[in-house]
PDB file of N, CA and C in Angstrom:
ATOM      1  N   UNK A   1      73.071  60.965  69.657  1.00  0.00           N
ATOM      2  CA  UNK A   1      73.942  59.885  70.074  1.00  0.00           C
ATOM      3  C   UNK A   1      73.561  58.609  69.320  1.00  0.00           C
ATOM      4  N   UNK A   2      74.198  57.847  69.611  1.00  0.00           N
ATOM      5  CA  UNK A   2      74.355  56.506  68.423  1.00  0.00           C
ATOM      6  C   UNK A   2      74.214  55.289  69.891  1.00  0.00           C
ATOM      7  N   UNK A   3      73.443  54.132  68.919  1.00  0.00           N
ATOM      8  CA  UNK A   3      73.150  53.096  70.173  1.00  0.00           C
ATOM      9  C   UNK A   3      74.333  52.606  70.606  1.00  0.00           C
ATOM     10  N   UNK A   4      75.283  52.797  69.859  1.00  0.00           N
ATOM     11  CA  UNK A   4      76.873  51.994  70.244  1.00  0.00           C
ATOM     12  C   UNK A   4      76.976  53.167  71.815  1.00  0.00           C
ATOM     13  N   UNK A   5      76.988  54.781  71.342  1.00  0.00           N
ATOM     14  CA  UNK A   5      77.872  55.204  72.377  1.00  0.00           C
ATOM     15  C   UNK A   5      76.854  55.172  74.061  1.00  0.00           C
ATOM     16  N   UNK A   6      75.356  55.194  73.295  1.00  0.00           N
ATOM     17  CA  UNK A   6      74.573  54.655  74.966  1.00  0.00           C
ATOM     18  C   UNK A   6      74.498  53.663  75.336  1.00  0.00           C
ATOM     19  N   UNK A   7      74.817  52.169  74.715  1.00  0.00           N
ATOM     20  CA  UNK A   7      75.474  51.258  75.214  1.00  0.00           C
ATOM     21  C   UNK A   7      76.903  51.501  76.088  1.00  0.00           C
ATOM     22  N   UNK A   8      77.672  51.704  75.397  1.00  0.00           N
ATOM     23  CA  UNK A   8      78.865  52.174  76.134  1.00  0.00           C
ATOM     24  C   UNK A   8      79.082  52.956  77.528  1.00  0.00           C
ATOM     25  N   UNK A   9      77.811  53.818  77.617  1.00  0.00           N
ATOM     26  CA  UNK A   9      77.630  54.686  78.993  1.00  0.00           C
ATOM     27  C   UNK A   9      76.822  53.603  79.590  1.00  0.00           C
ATOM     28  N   UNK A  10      75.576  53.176  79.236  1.00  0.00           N
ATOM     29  CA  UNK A  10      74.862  52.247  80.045  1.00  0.00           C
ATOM     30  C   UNK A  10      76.489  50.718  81.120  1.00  0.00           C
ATOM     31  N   UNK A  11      77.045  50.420  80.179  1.00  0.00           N
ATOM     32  CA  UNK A  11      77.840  49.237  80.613  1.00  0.00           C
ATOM     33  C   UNK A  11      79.372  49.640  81.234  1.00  0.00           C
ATOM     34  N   UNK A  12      79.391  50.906  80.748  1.00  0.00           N
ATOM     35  CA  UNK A  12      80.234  52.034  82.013  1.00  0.00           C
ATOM     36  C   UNK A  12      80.217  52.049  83.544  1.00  0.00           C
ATOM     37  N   UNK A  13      78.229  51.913  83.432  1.00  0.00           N
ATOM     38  CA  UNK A  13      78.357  52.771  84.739  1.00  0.00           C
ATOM     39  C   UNK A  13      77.189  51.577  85.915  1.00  0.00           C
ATOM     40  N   UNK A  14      77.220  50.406  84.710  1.00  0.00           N
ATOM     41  CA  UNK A  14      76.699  49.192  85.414  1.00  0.00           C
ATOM     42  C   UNK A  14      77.688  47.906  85.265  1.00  0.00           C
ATOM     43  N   UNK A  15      77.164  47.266  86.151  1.00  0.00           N
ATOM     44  CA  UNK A  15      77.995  45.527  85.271  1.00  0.00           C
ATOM     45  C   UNK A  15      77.102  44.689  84.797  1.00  0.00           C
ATOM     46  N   UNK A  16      76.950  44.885  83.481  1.00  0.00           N
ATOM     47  CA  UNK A  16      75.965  44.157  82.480  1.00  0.00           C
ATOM     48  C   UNK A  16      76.657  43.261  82.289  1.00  0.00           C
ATOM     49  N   UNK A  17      75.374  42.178  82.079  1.00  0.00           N
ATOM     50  CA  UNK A  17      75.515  41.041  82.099  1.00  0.00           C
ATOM     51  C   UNK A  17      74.804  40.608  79.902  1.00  0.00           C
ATOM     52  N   UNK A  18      74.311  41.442  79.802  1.00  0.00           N
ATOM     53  CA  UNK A  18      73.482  41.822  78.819  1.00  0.00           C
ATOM     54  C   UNK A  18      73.141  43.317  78.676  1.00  0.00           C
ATOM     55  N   UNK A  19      73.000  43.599  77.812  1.00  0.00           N
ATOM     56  CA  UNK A  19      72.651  45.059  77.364  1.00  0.00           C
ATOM     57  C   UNK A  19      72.403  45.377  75.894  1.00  0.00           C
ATOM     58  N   UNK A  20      71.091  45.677  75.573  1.00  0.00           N
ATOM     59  CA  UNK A  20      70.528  46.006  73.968  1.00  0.00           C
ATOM     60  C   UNK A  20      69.779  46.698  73.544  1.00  0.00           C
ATOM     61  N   UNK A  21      70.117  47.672  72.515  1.00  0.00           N
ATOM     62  CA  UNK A  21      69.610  48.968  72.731  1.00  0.00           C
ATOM     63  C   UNK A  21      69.229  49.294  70.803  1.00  0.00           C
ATOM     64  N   UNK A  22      68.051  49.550  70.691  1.00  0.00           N
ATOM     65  CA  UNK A  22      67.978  50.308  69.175  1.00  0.00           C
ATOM     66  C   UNK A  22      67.241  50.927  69.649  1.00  0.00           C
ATOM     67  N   UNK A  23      66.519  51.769  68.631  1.00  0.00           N
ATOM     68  CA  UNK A  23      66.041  52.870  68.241  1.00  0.00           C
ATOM     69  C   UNK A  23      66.048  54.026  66.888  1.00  0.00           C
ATOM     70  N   UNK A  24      65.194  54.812  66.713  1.00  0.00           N
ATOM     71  CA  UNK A  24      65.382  55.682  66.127  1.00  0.00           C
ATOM     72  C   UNK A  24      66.087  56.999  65.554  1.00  0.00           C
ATOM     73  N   UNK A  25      67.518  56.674  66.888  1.00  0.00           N
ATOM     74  CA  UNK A  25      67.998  58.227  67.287  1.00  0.00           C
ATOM     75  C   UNK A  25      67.389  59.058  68.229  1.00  0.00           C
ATOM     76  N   UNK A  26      66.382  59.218  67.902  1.00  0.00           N
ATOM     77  CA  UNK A  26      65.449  60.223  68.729  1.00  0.00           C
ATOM     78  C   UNK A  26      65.066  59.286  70.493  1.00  0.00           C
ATOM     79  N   UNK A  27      64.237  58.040  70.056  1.00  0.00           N
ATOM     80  CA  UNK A  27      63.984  57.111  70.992  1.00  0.00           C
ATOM     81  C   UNK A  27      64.328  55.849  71.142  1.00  0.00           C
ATOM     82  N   UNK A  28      64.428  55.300  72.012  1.00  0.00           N
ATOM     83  CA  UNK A  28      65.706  54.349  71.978  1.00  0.00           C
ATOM     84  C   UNK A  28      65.126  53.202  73.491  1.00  0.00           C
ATOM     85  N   UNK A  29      65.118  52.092  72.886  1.00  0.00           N
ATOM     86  CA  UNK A  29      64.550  51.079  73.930  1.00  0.00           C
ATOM     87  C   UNK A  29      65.936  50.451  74.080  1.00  0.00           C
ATOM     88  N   UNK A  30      65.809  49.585  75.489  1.00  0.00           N
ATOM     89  CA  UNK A  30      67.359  49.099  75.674  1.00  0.00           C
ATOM     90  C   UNK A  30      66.530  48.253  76.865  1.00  0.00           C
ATOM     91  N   UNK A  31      67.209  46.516  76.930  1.00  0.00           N
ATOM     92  CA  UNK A  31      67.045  45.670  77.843  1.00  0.00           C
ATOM     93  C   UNK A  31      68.563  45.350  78.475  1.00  0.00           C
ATOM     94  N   UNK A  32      68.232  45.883  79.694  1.00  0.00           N
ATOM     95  CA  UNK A  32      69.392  45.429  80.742  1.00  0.00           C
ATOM     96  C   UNK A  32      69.004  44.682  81.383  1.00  0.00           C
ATOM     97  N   UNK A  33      70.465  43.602  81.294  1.00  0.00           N
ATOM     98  CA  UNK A  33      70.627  42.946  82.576  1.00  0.00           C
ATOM     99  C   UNK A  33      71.748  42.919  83.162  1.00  0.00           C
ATOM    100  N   UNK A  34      71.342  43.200  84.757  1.00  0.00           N
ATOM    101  CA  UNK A  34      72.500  43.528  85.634  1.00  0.00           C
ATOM    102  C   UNK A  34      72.501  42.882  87.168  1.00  0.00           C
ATOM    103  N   UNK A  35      73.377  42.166  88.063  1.00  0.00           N
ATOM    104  CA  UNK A  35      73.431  42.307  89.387  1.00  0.00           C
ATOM    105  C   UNK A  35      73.217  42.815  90.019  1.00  0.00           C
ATOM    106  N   UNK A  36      73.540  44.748  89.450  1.00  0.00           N
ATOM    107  CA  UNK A  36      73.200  45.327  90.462  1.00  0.00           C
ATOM    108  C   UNK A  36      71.228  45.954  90.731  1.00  0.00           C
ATOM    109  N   UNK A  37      70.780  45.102  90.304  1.00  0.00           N
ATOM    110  CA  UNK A  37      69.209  45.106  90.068  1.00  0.00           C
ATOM    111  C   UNK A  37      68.659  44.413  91.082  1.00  0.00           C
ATOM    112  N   UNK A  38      69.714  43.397  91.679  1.00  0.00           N
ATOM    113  CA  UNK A  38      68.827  43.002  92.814  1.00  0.00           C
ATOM    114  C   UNK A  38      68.231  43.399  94.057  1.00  0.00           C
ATOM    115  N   UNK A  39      67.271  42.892  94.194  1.00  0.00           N
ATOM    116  CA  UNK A  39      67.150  44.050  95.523  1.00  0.00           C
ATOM    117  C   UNK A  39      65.740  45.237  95.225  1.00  0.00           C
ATOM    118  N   UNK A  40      65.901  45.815  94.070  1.00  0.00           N
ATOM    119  CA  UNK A  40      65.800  47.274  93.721  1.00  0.00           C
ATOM    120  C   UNK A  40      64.177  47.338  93.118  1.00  0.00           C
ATOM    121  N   UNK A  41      63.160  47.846  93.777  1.00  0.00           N
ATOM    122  CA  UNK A  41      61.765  47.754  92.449  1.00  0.00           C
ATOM    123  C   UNK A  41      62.207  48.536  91.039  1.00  0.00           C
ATOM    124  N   UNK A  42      61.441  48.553  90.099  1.00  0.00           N
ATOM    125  CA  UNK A  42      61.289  48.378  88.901  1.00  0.00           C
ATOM    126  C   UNK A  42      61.535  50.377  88.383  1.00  0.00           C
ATOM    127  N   UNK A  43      61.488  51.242  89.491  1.00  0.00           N
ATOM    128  CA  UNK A  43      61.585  52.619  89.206  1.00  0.00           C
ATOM    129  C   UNK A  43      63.419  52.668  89.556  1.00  0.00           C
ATOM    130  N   UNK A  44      63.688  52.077  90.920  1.00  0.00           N
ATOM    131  CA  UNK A  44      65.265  52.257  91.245  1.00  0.00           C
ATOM    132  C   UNK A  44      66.006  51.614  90.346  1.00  0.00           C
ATOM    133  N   UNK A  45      65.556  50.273  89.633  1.00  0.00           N
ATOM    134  CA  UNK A  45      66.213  50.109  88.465  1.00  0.00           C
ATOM    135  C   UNK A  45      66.444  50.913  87.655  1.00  0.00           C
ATOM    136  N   UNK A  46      65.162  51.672  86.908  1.00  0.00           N
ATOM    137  CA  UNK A  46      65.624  52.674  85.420  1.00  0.00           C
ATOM    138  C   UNK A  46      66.150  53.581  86.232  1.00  0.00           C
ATOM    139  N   UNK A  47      66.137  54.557  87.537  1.00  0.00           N
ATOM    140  CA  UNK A  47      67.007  55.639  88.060  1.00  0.00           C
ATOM    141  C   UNK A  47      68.264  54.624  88.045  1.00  0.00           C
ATOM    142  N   UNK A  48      68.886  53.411  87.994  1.00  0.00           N
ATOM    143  CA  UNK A  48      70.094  53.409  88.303  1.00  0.00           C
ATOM    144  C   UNK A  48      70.984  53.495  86.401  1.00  0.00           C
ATOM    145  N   UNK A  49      70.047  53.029  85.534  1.00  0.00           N
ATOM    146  CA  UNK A  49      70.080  53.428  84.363  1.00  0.00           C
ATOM    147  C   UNK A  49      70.254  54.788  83.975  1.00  0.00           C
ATOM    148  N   UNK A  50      69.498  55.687  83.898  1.00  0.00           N
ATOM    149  CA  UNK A  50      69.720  56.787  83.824  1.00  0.00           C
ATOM    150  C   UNK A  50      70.598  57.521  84.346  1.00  0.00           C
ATOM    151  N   UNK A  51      71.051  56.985  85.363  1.00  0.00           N
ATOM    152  CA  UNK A  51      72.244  57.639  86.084  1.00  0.00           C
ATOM    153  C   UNK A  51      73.834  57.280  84.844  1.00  0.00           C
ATOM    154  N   UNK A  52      73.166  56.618  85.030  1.00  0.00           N
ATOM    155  CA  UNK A  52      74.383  56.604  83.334  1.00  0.00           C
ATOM    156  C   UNK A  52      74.441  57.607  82.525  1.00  0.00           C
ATOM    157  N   UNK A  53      73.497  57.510  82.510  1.00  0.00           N
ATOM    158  CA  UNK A  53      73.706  58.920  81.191  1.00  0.00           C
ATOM    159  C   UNK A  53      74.006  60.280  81.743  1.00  0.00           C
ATOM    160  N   UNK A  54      74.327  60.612  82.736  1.00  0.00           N
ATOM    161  CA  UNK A  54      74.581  61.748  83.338  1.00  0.00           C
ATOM    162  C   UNK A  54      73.644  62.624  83.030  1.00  0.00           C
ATOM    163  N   UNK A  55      73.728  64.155  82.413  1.00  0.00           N
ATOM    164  CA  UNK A  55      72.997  65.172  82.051  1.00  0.00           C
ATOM    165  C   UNK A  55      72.627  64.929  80.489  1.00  0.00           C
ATOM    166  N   UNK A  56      72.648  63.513  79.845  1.00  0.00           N
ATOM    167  CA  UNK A  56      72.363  63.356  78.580  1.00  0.00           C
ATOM    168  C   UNK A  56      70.829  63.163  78.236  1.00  0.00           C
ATOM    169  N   UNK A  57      70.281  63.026  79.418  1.00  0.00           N
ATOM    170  CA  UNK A  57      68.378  63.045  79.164  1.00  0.00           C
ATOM    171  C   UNK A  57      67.863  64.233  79.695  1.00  0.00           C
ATOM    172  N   UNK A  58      68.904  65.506  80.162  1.00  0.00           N
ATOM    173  CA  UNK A  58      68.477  66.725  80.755  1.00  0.00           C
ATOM    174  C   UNK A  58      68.862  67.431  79.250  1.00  0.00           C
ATOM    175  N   UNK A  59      69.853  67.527  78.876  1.00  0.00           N
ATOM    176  CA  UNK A  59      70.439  68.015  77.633  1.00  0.00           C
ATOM    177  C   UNK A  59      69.562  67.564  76.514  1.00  0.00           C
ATOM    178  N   UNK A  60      68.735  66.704  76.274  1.00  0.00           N
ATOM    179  CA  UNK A  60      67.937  66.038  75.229  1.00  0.00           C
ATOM    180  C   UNK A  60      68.891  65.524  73.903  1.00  0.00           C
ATOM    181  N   UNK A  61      70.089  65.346  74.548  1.00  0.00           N
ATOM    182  CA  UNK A  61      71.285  64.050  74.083  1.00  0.00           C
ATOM    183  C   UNK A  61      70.276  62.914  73.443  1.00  0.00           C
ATOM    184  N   UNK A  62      69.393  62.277  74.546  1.00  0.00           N
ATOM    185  CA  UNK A  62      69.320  61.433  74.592  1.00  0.00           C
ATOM    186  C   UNK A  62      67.617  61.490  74.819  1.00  0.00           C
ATOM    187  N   UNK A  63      66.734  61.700  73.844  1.00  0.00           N
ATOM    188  CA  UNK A  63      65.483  62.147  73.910  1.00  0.00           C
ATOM    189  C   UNK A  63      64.794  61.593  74.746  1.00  0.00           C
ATOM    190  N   UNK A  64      64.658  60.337  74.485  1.00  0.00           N
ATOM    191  CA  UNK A  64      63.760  59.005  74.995  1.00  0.00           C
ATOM    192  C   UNK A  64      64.537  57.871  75.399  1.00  0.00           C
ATOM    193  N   UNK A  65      64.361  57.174  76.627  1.00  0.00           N
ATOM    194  CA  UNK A  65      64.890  56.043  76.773  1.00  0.00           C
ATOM    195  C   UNK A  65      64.304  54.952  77.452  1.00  0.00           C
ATOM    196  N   UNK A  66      63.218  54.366  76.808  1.00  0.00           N
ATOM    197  CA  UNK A  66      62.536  53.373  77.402  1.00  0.00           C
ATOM    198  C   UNK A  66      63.160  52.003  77.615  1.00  0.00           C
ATOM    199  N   UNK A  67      62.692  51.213  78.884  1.00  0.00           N
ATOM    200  CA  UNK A  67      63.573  49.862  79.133  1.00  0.00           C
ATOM    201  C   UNK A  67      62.760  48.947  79.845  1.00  0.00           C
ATOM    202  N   UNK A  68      63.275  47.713  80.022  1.00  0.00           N
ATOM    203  CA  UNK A  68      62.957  46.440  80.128  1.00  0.00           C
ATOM    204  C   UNK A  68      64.451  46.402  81.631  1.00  0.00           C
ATOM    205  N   UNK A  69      64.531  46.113  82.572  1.00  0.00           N
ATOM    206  CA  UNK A  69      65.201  45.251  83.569  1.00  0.00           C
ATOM    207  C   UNK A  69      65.011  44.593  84.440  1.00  0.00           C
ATOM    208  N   UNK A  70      66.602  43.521  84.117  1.00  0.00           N
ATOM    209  CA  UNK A  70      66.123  42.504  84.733  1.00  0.00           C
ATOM    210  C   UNK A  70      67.798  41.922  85.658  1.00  0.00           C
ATOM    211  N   UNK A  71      67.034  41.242  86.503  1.00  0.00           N
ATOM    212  CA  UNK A  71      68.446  40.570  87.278  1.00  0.00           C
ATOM    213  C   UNK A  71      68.892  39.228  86.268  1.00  0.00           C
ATOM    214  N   UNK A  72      69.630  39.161  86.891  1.00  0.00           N
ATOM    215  CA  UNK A  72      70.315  37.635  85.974  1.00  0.00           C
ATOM    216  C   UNK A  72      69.773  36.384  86.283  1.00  0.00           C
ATOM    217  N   UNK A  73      68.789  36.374  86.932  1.00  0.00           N
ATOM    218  CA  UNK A  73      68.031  35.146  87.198  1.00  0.00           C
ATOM    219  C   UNK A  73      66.551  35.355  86.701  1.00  0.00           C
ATOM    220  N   UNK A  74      66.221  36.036  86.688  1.00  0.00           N
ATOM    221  CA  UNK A  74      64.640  37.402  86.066  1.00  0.00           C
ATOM    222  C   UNK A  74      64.820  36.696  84.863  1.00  0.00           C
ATOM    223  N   UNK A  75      66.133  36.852  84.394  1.00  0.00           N
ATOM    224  CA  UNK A  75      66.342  36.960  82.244  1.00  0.00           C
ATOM    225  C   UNK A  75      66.377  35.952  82.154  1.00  0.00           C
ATOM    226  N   UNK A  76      67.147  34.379  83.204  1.00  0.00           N
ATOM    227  CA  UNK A  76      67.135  33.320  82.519  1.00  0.00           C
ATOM    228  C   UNK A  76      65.762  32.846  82.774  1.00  0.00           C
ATOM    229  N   UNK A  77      64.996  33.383  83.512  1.00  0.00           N
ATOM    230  CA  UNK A  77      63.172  32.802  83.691  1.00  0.00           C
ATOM    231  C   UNK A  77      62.997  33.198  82.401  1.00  0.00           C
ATOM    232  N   UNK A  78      63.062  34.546  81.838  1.00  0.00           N
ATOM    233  CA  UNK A  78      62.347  35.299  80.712  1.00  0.00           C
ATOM    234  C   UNK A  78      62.711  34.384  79.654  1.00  0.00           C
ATOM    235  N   UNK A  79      63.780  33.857  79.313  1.00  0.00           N
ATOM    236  CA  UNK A  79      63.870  33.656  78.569  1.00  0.00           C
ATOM    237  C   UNK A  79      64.054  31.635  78.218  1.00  0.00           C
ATOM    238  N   UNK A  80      63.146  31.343  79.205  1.00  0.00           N
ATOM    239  CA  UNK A  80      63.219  29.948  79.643  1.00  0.00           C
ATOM    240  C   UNK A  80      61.930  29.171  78.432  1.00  0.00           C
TER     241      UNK A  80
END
């Protein structure tokens, strides 16, 4: 898969506010930010990520997908 089309599933199946993703093909880092993060520790976040991808990290679609999330107030600290 290509970072365009796991962007595209990632912002499918969240409401990003931000979303950025490279990699190698093989492994692939991506920083979300989303609303629906609030609330959630730092594991229910990437399960709500991964839920994006459906059976694409069971299938090895999608080899590796390491991440960074954050709420929309998290990112404007981060990036203050």
């Amino acid at each position: 898969m290509t970072a365009d089309q796991i962007k595209a599933l990632i912002t499918a199946g969240l409401p990003c506010e931000y979303c950025d993703l490279n990699g190698d093909g093989r492994h692939w880092y991506a920083t979300v930010v989303s609303t629906a993060f609030e609330g959630l520790r730092p594991i229910q976040r990437h399960q709500r990520v991964y839920a994006t991808m459906g059976n694409r990290m069971r299938t090895d679609e999608v080899h590796a997908l390491s991440m960074k999330t954050f709420t929309p107030a998290e990112w404007a600290a981060q990036r203050a």
